[in-house]
N, C-alpha and C. Protein backbone atom coordinates (compact mmCIF):
# COMPACT_ATOMS: atom_id res chain seq x y z
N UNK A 1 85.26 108.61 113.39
CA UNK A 1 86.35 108.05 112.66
C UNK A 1 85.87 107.69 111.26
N UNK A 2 86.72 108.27 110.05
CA UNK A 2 86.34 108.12 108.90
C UNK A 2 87.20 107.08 107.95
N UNK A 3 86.53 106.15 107.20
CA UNK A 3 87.54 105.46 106.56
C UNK A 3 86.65 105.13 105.52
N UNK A 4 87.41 105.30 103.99
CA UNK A 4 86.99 105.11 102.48
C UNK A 4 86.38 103.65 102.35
N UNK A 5 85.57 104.22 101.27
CA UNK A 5 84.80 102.84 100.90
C UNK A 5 84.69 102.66 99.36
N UNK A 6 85.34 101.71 98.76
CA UNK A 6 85.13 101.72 97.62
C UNK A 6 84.50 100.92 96.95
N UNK A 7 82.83 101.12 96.11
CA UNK A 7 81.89 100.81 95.99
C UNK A 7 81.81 99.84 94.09
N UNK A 8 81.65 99.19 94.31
CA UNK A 8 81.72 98.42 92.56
C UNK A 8 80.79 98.72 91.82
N UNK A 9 80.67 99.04 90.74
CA UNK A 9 79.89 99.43 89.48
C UNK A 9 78.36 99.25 90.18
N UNK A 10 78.48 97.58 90.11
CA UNK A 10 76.46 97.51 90.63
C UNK A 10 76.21 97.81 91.33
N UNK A 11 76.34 98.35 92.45
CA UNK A 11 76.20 98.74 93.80
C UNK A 11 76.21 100.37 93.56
N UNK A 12 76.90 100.94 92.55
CA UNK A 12 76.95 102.32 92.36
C UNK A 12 75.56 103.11 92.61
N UNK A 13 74.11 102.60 92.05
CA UNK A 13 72.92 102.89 92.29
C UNK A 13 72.63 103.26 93.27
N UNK A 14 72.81 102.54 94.42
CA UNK A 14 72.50 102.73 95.77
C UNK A 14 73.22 103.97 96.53
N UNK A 15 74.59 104.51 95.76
CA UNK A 15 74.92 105.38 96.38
C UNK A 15 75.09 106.93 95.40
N UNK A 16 74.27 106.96 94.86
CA UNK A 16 73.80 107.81 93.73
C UNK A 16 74.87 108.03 92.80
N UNK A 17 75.35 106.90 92.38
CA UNK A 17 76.80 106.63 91.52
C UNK A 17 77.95 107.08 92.11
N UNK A 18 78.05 107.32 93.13
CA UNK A 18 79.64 107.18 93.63
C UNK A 18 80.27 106.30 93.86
N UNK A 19 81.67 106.45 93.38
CA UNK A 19 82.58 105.29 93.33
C UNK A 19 83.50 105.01 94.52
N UNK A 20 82.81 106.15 95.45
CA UNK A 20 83.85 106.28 96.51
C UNK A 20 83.59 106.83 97.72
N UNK A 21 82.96 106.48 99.02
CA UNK A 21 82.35 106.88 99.88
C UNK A 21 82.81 106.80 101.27
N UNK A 22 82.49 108.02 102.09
CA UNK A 22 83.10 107.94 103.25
C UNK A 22 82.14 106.93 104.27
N UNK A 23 82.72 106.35 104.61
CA UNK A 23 81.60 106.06 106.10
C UNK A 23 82.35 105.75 107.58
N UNK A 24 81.63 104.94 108.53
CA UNK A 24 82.05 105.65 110.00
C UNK A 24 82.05 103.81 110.47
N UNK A 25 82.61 103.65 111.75
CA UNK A 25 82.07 102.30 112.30
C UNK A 25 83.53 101.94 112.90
N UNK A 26 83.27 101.25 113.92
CA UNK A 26 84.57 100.63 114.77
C UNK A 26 85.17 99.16 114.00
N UNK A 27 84.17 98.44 113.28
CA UNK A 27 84.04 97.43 112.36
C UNK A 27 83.86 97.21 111.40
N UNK A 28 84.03 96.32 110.25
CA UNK A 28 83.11 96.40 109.03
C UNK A 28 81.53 96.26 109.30
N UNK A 29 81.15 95.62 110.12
CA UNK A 29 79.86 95.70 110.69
C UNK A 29 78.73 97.08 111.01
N UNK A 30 79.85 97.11 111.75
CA UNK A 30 79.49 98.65 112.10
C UNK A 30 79.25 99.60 110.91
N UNK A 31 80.94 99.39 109.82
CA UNK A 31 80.64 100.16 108.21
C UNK A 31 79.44 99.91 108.26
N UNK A 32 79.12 98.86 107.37
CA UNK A 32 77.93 98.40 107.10
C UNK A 32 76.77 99.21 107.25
N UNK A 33 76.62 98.83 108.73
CA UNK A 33 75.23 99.79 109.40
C UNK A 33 75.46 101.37 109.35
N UNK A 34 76.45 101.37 108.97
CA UNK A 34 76.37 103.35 109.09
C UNK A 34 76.07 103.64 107.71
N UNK A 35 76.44 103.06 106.52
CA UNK A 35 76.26 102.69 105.02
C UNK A 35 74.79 102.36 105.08
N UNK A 36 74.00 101.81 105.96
CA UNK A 36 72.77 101.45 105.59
C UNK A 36 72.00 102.81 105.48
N UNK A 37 72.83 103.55 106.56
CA UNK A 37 71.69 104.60 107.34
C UNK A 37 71.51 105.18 106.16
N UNK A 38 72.36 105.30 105.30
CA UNK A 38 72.78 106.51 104.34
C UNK A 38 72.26 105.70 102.72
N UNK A 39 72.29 104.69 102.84
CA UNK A 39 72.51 104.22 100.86
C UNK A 39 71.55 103.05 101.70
N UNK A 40 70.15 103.45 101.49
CA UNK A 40 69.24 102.16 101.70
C UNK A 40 69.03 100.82 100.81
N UNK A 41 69.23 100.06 101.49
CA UNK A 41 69.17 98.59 100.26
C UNK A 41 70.92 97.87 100.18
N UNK A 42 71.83 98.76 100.88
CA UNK A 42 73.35 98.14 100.63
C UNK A 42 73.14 97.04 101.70
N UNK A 43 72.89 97.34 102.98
CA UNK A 43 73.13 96.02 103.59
C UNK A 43 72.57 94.68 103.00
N UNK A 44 71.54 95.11 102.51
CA UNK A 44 70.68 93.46 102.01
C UNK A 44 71.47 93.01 100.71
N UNK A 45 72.35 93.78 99.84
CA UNK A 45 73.35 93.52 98.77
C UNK A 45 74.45 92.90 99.11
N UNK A 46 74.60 93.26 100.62
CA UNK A 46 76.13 92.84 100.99
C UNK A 46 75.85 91.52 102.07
N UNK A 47 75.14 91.62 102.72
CA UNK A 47 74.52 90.50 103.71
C UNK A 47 73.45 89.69 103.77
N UNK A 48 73.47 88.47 104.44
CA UNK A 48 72.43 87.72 104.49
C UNK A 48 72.72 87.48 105.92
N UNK A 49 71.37 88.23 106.57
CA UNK A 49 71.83 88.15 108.35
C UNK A 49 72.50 88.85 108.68
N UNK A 50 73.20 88.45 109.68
CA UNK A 50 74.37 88.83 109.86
C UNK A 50 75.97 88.94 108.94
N UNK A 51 75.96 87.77 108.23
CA UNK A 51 77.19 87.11 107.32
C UNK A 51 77.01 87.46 106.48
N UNK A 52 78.20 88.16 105.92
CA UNK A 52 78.82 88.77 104.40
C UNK A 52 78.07 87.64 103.31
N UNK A 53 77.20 87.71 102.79
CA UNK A 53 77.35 86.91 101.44
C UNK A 53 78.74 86.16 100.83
N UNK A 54 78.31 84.98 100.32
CA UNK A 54 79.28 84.23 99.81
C UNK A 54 79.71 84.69 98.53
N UNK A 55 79.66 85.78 98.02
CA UNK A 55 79.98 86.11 96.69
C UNK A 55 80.50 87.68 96.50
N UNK A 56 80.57 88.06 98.11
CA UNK A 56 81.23 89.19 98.00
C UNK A 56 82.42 89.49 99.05
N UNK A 57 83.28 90.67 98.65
CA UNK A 57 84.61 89.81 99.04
C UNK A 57 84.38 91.63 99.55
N UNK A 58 85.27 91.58 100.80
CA UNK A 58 85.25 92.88 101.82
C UNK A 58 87.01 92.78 102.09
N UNK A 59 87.20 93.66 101.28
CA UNK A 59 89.25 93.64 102.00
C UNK A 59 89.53 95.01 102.88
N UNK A 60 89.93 95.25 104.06
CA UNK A 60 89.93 96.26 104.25
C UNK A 60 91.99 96.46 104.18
N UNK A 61 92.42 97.78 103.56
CA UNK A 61 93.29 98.08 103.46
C UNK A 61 94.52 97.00 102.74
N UNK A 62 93.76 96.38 101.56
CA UNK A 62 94.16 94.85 100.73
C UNK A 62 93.74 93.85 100.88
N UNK A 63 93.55 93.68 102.41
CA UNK A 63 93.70 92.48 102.86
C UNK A 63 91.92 91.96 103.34
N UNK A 64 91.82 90.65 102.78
CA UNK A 64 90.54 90.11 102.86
C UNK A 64 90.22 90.01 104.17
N UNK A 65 88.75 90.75 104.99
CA UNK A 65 88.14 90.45 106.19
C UNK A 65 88.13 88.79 106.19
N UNK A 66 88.08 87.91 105.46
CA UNK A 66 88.00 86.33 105.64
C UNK A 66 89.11 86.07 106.36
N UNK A 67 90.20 86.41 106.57
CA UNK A 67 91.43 86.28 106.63
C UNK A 67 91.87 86.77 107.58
N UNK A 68 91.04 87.78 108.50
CA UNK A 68 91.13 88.56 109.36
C UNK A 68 89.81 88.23 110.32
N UNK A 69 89.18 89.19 110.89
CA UNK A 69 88.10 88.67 112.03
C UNK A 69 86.85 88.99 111.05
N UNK A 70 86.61 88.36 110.14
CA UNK A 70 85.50 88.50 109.43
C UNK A 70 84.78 89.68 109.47
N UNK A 71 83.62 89.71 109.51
CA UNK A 71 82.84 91.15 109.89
C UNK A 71 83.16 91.62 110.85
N UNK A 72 83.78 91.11 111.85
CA UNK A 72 84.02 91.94 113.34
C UNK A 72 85.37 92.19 112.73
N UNK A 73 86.02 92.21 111.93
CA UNK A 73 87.94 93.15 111.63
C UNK A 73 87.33 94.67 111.62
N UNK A 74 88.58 95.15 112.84
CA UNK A 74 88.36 96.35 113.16
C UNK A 74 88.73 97.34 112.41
N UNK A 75 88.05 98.39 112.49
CA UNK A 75 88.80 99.33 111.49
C UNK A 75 89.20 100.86 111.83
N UNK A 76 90.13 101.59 111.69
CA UNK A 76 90.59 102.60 111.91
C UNK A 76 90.52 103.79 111.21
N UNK A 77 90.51 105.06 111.92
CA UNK A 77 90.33 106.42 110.82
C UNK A 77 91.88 106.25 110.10
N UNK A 78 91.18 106.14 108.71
CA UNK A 78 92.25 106.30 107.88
C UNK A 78 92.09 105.09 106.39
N UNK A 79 91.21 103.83 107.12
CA UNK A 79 91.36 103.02 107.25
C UNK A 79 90.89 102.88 105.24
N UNK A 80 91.50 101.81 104.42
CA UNK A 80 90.23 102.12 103.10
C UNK A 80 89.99 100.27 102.80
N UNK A 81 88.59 100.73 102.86
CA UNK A 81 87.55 99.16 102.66
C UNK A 81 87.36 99.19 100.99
N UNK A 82 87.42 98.55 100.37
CA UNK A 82 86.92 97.75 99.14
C UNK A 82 85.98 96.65 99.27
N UNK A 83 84.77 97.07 98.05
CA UNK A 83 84.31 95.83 98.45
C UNK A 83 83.99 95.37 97.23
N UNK A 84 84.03 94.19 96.15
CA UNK A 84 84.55 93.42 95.33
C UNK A 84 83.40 92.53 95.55
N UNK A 85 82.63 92.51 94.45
CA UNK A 85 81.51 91.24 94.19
C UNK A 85 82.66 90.00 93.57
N UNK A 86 82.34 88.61 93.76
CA UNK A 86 83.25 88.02 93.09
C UNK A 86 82.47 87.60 91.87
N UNK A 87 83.45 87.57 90.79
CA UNK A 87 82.89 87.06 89.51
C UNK A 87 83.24 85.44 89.17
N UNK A 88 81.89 85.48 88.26
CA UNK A 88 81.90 83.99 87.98
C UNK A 88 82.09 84.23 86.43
N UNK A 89 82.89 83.00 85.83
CA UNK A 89 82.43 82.61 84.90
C UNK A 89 83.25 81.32 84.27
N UNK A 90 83.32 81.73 82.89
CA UNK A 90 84.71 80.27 82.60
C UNK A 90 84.09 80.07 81.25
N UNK A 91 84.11 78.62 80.23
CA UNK A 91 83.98 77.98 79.41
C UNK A 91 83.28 77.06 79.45
């Protein structure tokens, strides 16, 4: 089962600049680890442990995994993941 992944500028490195990548997994978790097999160094960008980093935001099909079953929100062929570093800044 295949579902899009869409990868943010800094992270582009790891997947030899593509902005847009297929990967496989019953979960975002699962994404994850199938993304590792392939673009070494993404899991440790995206996770600490087990848990998504606090500064990066995983929506699958709009809608934020926080909001849903966190890393365990399931995912379907068809399915398209974004994943969105959050930015800081201000005045």
């Amino acid at each position: 089962m295949s579902v899009l992944v869409r990868i943010p500028t800094p992270l582009r490195s790891l997947t030899q600049g593509q902005a847009e990548v297929q990967g496989e997994g019953d979960s975002v978790q699962e994404l994850i680890e199938n993304l590792e097999g392939r673009y070494k160094g993404l899991k440790e960008r995206l996770c600490e442990g087990q848990d998504i980093r606090r500064f990066i935001n995983i929506y699958v099909n709009d809608e934020d995994i926080r909001f849903l079953q966190g890393p365990a929100t399931p995912l379907k062929a068809g399915d398209q993941v974004s994943i969105v570093p959050a930015i800081a800044g201000g005045r």
